[in-house]
C-alpha atoms as a PDB file:
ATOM      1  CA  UNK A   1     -54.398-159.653   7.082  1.00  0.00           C
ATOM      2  CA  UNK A   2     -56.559-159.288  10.221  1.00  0.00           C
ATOM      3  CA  UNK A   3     -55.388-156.652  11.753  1.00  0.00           C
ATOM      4  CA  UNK A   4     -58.193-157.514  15.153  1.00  0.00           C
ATOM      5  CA  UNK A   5     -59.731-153.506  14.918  1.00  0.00           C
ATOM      6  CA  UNK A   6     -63.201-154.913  13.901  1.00  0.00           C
ATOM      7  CA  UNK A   7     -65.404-153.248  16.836  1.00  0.00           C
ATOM      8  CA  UNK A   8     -62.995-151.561  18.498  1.00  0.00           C
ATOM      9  CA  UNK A   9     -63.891-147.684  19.564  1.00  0.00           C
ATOM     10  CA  UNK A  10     -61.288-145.275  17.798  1.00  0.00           C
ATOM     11  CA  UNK A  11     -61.038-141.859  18.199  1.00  0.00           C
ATOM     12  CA  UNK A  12     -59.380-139.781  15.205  1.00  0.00           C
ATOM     13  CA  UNK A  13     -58.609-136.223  16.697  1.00  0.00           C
ATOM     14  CA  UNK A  14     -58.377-133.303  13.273  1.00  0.00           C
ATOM     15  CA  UNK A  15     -59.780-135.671  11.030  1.00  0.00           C
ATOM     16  CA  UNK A  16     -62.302-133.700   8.493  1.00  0.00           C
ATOM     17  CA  UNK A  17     -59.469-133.663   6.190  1.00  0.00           C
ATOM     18  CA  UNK A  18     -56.083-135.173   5.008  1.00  0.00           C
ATOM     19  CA  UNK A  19     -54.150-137.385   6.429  1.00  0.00           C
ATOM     20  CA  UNK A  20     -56.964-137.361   9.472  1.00  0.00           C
ATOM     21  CA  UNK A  21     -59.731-138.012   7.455  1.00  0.00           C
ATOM     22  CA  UNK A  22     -58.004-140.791   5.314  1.00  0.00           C
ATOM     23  CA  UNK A  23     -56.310-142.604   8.622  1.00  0.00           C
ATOM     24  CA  UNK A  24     -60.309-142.345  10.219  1.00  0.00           C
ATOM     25  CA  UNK A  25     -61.877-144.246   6.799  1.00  0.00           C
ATOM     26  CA  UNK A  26     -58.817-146.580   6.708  1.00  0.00           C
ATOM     27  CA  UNK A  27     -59.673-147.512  10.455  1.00  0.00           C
ATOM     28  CA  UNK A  28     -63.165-147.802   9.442  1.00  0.00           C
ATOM     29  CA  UNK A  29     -62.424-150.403   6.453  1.00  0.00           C
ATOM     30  CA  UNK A  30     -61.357-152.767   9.248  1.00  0.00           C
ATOM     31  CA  UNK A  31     -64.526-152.808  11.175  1.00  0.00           C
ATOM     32  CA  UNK A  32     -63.638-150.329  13.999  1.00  0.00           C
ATOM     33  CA  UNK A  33     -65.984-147.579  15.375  1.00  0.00           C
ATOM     34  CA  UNK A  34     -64.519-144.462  14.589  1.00  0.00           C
ATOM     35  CA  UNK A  35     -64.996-140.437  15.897  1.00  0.00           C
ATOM     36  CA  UNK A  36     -64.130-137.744  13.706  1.00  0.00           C
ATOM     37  CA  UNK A  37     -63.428-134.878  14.808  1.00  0.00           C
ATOM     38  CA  UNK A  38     -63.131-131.029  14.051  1.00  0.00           C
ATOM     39  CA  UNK A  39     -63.323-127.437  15.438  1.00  0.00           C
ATOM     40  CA  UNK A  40     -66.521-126.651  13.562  1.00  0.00           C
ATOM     41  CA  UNK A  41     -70.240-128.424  13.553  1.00  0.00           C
ATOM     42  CA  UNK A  42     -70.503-128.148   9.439  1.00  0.00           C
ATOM     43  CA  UNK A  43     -67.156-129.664   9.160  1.00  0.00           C
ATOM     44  CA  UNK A  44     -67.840-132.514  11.591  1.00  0.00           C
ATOM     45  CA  UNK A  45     -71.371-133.002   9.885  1.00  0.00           C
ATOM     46  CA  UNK A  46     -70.030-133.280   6.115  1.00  0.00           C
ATOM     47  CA  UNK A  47     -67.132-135.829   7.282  1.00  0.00           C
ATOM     48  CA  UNK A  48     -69.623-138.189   9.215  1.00  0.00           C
ATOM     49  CA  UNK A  49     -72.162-138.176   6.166  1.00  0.00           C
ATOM     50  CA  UNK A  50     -69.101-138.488   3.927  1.00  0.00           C
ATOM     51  CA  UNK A  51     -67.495-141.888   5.939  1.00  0.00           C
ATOM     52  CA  UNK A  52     -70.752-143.467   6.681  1.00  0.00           C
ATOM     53  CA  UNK A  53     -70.509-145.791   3.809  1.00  0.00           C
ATOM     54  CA  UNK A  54     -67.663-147.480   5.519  1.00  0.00           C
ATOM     55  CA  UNK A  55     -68.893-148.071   9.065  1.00  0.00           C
ATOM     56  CA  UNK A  56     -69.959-146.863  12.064  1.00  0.00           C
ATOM     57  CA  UNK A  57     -68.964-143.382  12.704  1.00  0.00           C
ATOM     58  CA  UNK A  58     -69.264-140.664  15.055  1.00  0.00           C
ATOM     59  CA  UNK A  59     -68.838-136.824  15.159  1.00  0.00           C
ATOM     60  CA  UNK A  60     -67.288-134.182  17.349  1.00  0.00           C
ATOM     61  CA  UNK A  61     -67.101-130.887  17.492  1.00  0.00           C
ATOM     62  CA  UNK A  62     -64.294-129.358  19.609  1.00  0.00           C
ATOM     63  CA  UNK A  63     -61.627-127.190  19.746  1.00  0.00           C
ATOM     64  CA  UNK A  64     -58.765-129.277  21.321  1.00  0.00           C
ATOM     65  CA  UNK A  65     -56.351-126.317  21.873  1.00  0.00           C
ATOM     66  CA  UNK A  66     -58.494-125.065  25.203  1.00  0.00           C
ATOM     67  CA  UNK A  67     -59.485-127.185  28.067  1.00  0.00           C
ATOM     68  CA  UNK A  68     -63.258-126.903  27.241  1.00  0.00           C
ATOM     69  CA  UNK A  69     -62.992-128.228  24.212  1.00  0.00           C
ATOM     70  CA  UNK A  70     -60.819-131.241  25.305  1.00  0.00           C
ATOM     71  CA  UNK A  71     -63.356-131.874  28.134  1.00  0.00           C
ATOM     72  CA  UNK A  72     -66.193-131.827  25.781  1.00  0.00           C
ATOM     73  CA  UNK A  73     -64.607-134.625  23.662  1.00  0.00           C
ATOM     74  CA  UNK A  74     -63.314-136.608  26.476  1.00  0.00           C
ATOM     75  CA  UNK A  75     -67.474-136.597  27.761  1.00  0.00           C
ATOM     76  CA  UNK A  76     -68.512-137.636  24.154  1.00  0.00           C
ATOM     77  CA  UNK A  77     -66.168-140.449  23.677  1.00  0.00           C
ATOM     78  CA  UNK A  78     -66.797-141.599  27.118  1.00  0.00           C
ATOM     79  CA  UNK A  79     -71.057-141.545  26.444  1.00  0.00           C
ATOM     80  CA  UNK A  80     -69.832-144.173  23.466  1.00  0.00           C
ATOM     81  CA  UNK A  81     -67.723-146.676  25.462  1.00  0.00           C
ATOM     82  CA  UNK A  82     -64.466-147.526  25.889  1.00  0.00           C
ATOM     83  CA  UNK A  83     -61.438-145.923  23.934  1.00  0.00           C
ATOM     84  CA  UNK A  84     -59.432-148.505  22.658  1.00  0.00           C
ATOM     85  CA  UNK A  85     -57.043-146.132  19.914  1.00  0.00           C
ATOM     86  CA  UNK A  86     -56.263-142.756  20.470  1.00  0.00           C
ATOM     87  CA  UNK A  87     -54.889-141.289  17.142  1.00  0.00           C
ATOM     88  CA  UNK A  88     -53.633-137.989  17.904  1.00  0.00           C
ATOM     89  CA  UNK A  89     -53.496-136.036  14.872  1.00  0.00           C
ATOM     90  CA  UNK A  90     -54.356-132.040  15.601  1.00  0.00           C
ATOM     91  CA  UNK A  91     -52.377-129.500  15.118  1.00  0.00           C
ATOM     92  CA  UNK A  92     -52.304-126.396  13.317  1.00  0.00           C
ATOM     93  CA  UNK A  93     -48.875-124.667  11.076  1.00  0.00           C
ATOM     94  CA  UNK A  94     -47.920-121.541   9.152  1.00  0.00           C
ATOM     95  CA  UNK A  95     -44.975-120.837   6.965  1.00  0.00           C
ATOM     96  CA  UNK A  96     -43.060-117.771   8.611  1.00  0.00           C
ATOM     97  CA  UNK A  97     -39.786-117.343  10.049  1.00  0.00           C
ATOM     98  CA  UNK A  98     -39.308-116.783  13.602  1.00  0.00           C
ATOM     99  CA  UNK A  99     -39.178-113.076  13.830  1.00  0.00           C
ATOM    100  CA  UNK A 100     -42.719-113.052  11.712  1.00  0.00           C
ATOM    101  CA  UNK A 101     -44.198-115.237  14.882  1.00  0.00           C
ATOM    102  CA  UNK A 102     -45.975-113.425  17.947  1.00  0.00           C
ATOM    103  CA  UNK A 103     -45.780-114.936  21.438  1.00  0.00           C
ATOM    104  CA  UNK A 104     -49.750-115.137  21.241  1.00  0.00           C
ATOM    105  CA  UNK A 105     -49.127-117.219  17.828  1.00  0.00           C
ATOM    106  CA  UNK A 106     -46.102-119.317  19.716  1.00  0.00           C
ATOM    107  CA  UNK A 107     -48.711-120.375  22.298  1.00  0.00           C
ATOM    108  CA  UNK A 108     -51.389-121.212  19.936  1.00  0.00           C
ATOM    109  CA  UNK A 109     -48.626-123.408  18.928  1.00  0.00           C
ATOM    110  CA  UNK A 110     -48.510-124.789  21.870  1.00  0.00           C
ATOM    111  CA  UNK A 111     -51.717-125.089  22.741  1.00  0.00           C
ATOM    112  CA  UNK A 112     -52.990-126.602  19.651  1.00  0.00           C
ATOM    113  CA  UNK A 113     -50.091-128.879  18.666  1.00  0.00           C
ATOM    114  CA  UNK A 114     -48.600-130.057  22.375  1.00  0.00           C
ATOM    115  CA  UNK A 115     -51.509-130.002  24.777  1.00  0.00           C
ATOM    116  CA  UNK A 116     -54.284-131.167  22.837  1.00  0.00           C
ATOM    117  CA  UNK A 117     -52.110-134.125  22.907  1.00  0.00           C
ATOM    118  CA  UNK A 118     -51.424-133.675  26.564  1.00  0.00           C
ATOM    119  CA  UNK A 119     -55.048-133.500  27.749  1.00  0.00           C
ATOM    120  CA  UNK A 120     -56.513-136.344  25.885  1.00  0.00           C
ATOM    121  CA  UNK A 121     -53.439-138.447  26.782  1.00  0.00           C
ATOM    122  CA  UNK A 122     -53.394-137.478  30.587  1.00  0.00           C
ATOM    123  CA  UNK A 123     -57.305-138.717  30.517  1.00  0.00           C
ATOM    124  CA  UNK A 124     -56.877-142.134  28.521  1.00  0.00           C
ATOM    125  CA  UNK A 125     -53.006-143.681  28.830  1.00  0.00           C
ATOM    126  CA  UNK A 126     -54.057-144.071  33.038  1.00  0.00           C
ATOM    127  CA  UNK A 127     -57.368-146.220  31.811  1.00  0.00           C
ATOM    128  CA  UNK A 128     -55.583-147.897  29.238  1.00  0.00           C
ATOM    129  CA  UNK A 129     -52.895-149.036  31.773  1.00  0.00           C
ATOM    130  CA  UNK A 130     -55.593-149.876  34.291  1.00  0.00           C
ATOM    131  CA  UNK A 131     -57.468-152.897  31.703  1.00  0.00           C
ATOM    132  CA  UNK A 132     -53.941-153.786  30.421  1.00  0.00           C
ATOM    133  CA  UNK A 133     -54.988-152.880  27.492  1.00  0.00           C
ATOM    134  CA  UNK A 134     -54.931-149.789  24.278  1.00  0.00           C
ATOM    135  CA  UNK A 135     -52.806-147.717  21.555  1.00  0.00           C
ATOM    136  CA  UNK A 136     -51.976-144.009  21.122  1.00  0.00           C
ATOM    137  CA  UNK A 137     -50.614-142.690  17.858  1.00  0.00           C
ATOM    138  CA  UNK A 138     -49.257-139.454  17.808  1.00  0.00           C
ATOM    139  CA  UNK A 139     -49.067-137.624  14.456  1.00  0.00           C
ATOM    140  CA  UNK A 140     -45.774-136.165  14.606  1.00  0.00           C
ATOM    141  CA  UNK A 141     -43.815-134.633  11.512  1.00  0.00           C
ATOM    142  CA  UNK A 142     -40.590-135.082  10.011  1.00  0.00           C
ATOM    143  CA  UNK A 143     -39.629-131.581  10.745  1.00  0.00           C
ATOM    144  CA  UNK A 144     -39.509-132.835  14.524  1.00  0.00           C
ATOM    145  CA  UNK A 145     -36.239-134.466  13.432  1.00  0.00           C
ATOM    146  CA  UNK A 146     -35.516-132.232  10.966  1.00  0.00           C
ATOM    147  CA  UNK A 147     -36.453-128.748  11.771  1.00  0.00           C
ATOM    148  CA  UNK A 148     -37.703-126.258   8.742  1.00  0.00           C
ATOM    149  CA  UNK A 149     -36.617-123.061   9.326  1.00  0.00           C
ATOM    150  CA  UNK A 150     -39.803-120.906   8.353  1.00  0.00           C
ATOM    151  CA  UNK A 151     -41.756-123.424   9.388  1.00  0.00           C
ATOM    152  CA  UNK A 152     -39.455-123.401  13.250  1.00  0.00           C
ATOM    153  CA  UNK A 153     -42.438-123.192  15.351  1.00  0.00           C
ATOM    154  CA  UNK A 154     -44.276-125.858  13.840  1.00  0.00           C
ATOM    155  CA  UNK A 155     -40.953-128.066  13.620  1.00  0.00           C
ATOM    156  CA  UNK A 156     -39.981-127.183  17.835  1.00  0.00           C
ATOM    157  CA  UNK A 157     -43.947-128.367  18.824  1.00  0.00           C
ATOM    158  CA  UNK A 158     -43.506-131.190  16.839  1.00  0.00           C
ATOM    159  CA  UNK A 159     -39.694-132.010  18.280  1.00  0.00           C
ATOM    160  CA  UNK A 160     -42.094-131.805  21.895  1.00  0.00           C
ATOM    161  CA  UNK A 161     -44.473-134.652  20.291  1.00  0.00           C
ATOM    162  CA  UNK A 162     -41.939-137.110  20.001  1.00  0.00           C
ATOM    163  CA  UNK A 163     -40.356-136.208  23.607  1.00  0.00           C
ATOM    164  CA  UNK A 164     -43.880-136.334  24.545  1.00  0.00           C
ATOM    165  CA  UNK A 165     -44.259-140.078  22.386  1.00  0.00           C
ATOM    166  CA  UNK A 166     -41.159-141.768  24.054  1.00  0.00           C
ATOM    167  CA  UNK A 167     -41.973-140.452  27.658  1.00  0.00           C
ATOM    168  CA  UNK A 168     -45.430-141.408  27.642  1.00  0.00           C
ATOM    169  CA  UNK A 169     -44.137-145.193  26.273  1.00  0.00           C
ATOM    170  CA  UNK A 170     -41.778-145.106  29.245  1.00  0.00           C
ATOM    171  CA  UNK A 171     -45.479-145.630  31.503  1.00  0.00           C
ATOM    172  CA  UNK A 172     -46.448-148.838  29.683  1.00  0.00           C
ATOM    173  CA  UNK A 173     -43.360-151.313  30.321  1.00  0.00           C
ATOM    174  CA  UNK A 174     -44.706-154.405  30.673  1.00  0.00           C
ATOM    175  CA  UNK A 175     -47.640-153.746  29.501  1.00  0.00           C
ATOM    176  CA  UNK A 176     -49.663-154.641  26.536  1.00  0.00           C
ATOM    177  CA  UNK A 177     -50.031-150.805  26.049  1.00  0.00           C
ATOM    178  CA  UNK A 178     -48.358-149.254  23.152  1.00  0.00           C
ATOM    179  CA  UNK A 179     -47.914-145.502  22.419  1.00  0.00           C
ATOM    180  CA  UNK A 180     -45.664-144.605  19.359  1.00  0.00           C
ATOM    181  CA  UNK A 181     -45.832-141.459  16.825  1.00  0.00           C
ATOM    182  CA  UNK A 182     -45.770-141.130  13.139  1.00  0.00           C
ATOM    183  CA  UNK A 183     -44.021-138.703  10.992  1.00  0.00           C
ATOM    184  CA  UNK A 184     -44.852-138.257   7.911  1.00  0.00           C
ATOM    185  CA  UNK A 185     -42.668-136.023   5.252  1.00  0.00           C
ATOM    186  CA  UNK A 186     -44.235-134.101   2.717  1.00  0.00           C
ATOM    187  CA  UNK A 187     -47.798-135.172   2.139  1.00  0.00           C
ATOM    188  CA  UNK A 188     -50.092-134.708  -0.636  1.00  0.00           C
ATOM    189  CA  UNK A 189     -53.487-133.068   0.958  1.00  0.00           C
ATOM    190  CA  UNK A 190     -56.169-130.816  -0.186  1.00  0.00           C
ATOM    191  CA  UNK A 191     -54.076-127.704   1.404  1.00  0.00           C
ATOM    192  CA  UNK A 192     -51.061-129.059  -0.001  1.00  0.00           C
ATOM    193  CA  UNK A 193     -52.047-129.678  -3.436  1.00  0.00           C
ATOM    194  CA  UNK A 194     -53.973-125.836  -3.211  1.00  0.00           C
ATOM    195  CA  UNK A 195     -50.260-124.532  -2.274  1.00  0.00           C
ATOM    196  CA  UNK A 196     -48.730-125.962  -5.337  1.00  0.00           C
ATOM    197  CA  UNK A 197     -51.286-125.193  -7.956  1.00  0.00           C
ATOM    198  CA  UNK A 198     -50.980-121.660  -6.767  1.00  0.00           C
ATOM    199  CA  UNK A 199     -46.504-121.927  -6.641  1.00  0.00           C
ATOM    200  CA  UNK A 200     -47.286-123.616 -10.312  1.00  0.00           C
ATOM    201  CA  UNK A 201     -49.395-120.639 -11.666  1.00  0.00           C
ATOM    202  CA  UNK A 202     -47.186-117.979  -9.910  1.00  0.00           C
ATOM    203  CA  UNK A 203     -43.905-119.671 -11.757  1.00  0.00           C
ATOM    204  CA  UNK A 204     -45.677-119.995 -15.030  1.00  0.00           C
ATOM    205  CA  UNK A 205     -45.174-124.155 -14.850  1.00  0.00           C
ATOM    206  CA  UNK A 206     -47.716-127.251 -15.274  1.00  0.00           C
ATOM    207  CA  UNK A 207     -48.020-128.589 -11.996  1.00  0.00           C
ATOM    208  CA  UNK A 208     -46.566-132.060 -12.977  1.00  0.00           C
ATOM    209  CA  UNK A 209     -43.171-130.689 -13.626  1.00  0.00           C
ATOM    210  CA  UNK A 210     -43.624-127.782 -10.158  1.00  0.00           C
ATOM    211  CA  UNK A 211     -44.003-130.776  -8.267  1.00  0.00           C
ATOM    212  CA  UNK A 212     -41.094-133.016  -9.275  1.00  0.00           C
ATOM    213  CA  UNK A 213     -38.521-129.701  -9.265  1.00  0.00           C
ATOM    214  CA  UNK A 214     -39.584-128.705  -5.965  1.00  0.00           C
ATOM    215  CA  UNK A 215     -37.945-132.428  -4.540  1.00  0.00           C
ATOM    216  CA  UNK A 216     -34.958-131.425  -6.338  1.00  0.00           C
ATOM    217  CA  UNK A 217     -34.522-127.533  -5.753  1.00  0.00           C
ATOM    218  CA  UNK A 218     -36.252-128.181  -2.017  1.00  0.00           C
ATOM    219  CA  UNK A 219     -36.121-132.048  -0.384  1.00  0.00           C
ATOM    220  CA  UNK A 220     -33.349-133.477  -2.204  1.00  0.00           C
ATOM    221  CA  UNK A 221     -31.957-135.609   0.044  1.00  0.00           C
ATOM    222  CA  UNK A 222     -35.726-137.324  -0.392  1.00  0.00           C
ATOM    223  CA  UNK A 223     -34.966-140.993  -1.604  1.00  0.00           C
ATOM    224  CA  UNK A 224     -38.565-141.590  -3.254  1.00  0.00           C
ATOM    225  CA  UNK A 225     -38.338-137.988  -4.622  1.00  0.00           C
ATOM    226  CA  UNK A 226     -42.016-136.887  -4.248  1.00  0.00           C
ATOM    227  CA  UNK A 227     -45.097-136.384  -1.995  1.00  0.00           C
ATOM    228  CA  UNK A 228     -46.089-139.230   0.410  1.00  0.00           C
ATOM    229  CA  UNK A 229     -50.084-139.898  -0.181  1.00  0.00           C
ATOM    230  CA  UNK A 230     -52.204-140.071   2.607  1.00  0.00           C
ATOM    231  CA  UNK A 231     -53.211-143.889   2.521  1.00  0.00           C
ATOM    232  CA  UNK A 232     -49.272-144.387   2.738  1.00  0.00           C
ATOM    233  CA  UNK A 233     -49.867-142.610   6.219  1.00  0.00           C
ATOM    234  CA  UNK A 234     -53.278-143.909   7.254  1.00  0.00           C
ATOM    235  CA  UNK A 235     -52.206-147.317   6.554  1.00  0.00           C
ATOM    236  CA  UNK A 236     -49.366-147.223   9.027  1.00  0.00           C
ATOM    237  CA  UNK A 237     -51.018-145.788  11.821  1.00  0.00           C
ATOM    238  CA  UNK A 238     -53.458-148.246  11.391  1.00  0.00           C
ATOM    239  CA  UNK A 239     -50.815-151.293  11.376  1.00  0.00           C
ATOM    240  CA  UNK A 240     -49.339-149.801  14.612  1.00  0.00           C
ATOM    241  CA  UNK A 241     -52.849-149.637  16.373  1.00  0.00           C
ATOM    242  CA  UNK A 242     -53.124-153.574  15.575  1.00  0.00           C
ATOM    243  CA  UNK A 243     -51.919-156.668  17.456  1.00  0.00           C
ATOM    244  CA  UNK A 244     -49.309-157.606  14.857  1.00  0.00           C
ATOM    245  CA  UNK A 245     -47.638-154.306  15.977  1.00  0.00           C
ATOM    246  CA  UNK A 246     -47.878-155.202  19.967  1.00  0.00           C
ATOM    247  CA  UNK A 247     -43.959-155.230  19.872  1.00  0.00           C
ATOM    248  CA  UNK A 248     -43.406-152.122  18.633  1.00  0.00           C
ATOM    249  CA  UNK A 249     -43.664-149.231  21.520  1.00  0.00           C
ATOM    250  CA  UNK A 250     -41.819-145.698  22.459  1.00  0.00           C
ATOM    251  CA  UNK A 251     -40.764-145.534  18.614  1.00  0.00           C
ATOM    252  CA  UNK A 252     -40.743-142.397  15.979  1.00  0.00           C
ATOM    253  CA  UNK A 253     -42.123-144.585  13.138  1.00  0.00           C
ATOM    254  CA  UNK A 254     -41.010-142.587   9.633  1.00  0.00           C
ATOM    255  CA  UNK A 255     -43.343-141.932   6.909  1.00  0.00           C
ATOM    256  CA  UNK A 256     -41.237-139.383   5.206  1.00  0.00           C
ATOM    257  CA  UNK A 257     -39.390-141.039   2.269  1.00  0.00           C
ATOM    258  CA  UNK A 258     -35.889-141.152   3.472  1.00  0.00           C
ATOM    259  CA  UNK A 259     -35.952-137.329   3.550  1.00  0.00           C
ATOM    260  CA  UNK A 260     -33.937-137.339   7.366  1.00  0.00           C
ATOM    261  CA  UNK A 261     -30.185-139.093   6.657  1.00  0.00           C
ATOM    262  CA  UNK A 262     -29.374-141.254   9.280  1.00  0.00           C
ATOM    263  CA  UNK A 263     -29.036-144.528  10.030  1.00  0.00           C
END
């Protein structure tokens, strides 16, 4: 299937790893021009050298939780042309409960997971509505739906992404503008599979056999009972930045494996 991404410009915010990195070489597979993008130079270097077997890609360095650092992207996208996808896919998580959290970690929260979102949004949905013409993909979580309690401030930001998602659609009636999110459940990524080896070792189990008890003792109202992969991801986001997905706007597309139970 064609999905029509062959040229288009696509920017990939948080994308030197995980589901990031996977959605920006899925994008690339269909001909689009992709940025990368990360907080550190090294980072952004090794990804670009990494994904330039697949196409034509681009790398930024910024911090997207300050101001600066979403200016400097919005100039570097802008020196490449038009934006055609914004994939919106930073953010940042720790697992503590909320008395653990400080204020100064609540607005890192904030700043990382909500505005970074906010800021490149603010600069791009007003230009895409102008030409008639563009996608934005937040990366959103399940725990937005479902909130984790020690993972609460994580789960509120990302409850704010999907507000965020549906409000922002509300702008495009009519249009041939589409903005939707994407939550994925529990996804299998280099810091993810790091976790578990180290639960494994700690509990004295293979990691195989970790893995499938934590659905049971942790996620069991999971109907596919394990990790999501990042392709499973990728490959959605990319579907909804295509035309056959023109029709679907303003919607909280699930990637989570029947984990939230309702209809």
């Amino acid at each position: 299937m064609d999905f029509k991404l062959k040229n288009k410009l696509v920017l990939v915010t948080g994308s030197t790893q995980g589901i990031g990195k996977e959605t920006a070489k899925t994008f690339l597979n269909e001909g689009a021009r992709v940025i990368v993008n990360g907080r550190t130079q090294e980072k952004v270097d090794g990804i670009v050298k990494e994904l330039t077997e697949f196409g034509e890609v681009h790398g930024v360095a910024a911090d997207l939780s300050s101001p600066e650092g979403a200016d400097k992207m919005i100039k570097a996208v802008d020196d490449l042309g038009t934006l055609d996808v914004l994939v919106n896919n930073t953010a940042w998580f720790e697992v503590k409960q909320i008395e653990e959290i400080t204020e100064e970690e609540w607005m890192n929260y904030f700043q990382t997971n909500i505005m970074s979102v906010v800021r490149l949004s603010s600069h791009y949905l007003p230009k895409m509505l102008e030409r008639d013409a563009g996608r934005i993909i937040n990366i959103s979580s399940e725990a937005g739906v479902k909130p984790i309690a020690p993972m609460i401030a994580y789960s509120t930001t990302k409850g704010a992404v999907n507000a965020l998602t549906r409000g922002l659609a509300e702008r495009t009636k009519g249009t041939n503008v589409t903005v939707n999110a994407v939550l994925p459940g529990p996804t299998w990524t280099e810091g993810v599979e790091g976790f578990m080896k180290g639960a494994a070792e700690d509990a004295g189990e293979e990691l195989e056999s970790f893995t499938e008890n934590y659905f049971k003792a942790n996620e069991p109202t999971s109907l596919i009972q394990r990790f999501g992969t990042v392709e499973e991801v990728a490959s959605t986001v990319v579907f909804l930045a295509s035309q056959q997905a023109s029709a679907i706007n303003g919607n909280m597309q699930r990637v989570e494996g029947g984990i939230i139970r309702s209809l």
